[in-house]
C-alpha atoms as a PDB file:
ATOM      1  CA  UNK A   1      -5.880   6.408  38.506  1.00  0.00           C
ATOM      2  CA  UNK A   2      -6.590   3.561  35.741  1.00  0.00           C
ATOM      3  CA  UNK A   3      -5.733   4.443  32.138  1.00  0.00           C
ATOM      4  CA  UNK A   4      -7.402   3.233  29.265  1.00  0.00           C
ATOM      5  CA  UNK A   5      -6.357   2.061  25.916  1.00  0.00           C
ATOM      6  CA  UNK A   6      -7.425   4.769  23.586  1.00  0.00           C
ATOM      7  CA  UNK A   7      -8.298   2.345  20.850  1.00  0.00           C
ATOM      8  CA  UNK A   8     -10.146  -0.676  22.674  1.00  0.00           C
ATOM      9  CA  UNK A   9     -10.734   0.964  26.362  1.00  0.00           C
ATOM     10  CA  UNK A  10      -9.198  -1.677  27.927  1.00  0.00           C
ATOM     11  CA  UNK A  11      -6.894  -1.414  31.488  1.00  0.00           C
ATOM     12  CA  UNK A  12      -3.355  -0.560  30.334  1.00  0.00           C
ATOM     13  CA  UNK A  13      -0.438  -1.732  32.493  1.00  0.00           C
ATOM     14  CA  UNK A  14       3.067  -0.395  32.398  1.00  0.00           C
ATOM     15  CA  UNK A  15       4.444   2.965  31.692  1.00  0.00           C
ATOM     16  CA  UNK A  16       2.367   5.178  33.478  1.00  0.00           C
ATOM     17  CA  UNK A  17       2.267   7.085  29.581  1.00  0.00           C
ATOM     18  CA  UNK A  18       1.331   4.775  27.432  1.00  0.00           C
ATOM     19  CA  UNK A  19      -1.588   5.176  25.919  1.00  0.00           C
ATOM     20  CA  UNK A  20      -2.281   1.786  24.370  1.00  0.00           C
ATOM     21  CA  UNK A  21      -2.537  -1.604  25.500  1.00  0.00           C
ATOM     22  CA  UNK A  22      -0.830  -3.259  22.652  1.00  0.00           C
ATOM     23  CA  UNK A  23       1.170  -2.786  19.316  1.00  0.00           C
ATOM     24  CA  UNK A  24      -2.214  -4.283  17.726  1.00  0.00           C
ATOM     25  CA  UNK A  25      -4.060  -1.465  19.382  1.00  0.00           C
ATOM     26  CA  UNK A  26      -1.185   1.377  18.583  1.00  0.00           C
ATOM     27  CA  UNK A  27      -0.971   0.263  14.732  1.00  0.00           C
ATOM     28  CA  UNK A  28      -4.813  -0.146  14.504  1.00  0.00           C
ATOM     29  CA  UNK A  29      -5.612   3.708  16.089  1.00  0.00           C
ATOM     30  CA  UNK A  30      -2.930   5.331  13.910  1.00  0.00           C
ATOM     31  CA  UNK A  31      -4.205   3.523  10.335  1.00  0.00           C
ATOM     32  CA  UNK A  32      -7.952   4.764  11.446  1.00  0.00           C
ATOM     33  CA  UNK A  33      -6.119   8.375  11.450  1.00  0.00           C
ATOM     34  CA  UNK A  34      -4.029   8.020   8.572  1.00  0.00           C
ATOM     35  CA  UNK A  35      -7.077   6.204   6.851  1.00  0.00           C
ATOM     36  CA  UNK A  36      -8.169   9.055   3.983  1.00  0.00           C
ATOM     37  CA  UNK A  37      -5.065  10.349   3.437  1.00  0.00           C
ATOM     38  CA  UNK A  38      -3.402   7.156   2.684  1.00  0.00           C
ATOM     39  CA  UNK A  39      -6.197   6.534  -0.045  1.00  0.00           C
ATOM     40  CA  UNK A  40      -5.785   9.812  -1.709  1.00  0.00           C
ATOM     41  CA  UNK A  41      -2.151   8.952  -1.604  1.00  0.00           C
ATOM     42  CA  UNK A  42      -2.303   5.681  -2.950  1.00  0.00           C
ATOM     43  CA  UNK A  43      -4.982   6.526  -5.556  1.00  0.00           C
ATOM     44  CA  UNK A  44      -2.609   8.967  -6.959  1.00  0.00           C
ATOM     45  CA  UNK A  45       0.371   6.869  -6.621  1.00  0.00           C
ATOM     46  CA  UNK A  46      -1.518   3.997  -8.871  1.00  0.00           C
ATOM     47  CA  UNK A  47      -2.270   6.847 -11.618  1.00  0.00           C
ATOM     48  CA  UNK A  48       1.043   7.544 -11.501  1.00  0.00           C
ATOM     49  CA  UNK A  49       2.339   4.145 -12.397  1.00  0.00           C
ATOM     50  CA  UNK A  50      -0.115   3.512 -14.786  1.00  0.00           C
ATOM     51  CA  UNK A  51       0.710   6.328 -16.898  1.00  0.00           C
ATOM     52  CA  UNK A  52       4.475   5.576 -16.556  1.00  0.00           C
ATOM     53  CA  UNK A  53       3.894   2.117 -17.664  1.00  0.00           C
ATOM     54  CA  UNK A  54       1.400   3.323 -20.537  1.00  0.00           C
ATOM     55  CA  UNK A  55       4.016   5.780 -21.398  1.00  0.00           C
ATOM     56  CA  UNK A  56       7.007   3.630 -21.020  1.00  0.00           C
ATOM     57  CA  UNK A  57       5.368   0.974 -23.161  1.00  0.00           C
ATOM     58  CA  UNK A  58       4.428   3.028 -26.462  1.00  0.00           C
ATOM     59  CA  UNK A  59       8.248   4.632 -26.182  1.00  0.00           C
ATOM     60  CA  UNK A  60      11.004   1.922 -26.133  1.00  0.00           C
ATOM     61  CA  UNK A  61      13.479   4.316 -27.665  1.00  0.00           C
ATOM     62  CA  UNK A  62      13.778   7.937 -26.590  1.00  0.00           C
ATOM     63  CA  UNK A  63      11.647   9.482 -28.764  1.00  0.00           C
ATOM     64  CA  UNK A  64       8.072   8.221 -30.506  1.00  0.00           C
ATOM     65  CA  UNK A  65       5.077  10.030 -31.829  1.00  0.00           C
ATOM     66  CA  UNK A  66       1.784   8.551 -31.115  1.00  0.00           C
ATOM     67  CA  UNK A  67      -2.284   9.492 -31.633  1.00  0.00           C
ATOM     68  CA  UNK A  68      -3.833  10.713 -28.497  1.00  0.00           C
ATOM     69  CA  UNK A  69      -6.557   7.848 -29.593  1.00  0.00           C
ATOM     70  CA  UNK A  70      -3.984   5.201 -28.501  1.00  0.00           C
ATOM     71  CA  UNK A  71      -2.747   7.013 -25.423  1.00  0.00           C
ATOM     72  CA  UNK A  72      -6.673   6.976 -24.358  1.00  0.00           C
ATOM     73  CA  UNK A  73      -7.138   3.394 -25.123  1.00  0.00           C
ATOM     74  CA  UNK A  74      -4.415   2.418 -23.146  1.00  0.00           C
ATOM     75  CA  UNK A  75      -5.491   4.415 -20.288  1.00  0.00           C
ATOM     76  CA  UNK A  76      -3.433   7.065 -19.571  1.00  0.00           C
ATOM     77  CA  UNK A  77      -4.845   9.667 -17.324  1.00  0.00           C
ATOM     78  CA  UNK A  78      -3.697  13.943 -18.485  1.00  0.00           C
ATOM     79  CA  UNK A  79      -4.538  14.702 -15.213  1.00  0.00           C
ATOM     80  CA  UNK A  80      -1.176  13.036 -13.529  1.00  0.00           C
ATOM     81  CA  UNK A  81       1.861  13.938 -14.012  1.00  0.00           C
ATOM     82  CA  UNK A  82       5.106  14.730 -11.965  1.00  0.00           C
ATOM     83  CA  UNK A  83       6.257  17.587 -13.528  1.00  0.00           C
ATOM     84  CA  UNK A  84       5.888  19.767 -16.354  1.00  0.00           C
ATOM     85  CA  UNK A  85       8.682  21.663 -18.284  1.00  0.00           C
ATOM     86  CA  UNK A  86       7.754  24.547 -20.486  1.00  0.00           C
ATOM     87  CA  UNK A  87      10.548  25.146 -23.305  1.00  0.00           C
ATOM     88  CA  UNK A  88      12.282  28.894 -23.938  1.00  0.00           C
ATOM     89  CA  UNK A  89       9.704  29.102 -27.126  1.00  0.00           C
ATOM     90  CA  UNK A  90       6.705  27.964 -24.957  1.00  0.00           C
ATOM     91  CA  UNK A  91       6.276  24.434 -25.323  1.00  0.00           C
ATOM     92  CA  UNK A  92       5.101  22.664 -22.317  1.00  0.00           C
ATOM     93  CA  UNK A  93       6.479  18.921 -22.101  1.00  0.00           C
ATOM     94  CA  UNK A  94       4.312  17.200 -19.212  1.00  0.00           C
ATOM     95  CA  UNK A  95       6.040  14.492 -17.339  1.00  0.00           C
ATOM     96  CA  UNK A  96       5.679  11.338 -15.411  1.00  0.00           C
ATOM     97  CA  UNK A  97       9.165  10.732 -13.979  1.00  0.00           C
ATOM     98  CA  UNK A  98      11.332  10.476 -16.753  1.00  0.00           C
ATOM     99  CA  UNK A  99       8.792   9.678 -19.366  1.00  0.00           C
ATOM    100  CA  UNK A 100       7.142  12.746 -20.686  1.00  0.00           C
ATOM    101  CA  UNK A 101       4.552  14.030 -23.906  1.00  0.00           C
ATOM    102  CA  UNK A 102       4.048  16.882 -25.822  1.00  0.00           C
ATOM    103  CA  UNK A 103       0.912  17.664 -27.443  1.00  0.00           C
ATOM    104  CA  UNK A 104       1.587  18.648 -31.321  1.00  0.00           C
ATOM    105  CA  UNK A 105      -1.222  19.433 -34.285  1.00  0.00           C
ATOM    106  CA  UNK A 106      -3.874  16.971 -35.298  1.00  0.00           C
ATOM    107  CA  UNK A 107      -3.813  15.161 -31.575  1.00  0.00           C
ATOM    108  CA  UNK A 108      -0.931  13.746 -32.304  1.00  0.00           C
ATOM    109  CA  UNK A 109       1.982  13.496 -29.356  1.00  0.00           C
ATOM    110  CA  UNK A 110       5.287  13.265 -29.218  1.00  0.00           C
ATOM    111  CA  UNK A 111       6.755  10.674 -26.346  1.00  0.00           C
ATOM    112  CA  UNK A 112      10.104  11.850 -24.913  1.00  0.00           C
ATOM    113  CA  UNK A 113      12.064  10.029 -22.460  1.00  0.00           C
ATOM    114  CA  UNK A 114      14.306  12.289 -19.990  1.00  0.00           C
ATOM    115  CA  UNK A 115      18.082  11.403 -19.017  1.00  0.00           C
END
């Protein structure tokens, strides 16, 4: 019986279980799987540096306050973060890694950095 490659349906030779003809074949059949998943991964991945850089940048020290106006201009996305911490009194501090924000009155934030 004559296997085929399952990516390019040529004759494979060899192990009598491989089921690829080549590492070219192999890599290119698993990245067609892995294909939508590693977008939605990478998408998020690239929001989450951005925002870490955006929040990194406006607080050199370990703690800044800024207007949400500036955060927006620079880019940062509310909608990614790593984790949030809520405080005994209710405050929730939303972070990116070590770099985190707090939402106080007039849309103004204060920038925290975690140690």
């Amino acid at each position: 019986m004559e296997k085929l490659c399952s990516e390019c349906g040529e004759k494979i030779k060899g192990r009598t279980d491989k089921k690829f003809c080549s590492d070219y074949c192999r890599n290119s059949f698993h990245n067609k799987a892995n294909k939508d998943a590693t977008n939605l991964i990478r998408n998020t991945n690239n929001a989450l540096r951005r925002n870490y850089r955006i929040l990194q940048e406006l607080n050199p020290g370990d703690k800044t306050t800024v207007p949400k106006s500036k955060l927006l201009s620079k880019g940062l996305n509310f909608e990614f973060v790593t984790s949030i911490y809520i405080t005994k009194n209710g405050k929730q501090y939303f972070f990116v890694y070590d770099q985190g924000y707090l939402k106080l009155e007039n849309d103004i934030y204060a920038l925290v950095r975690r140690n």
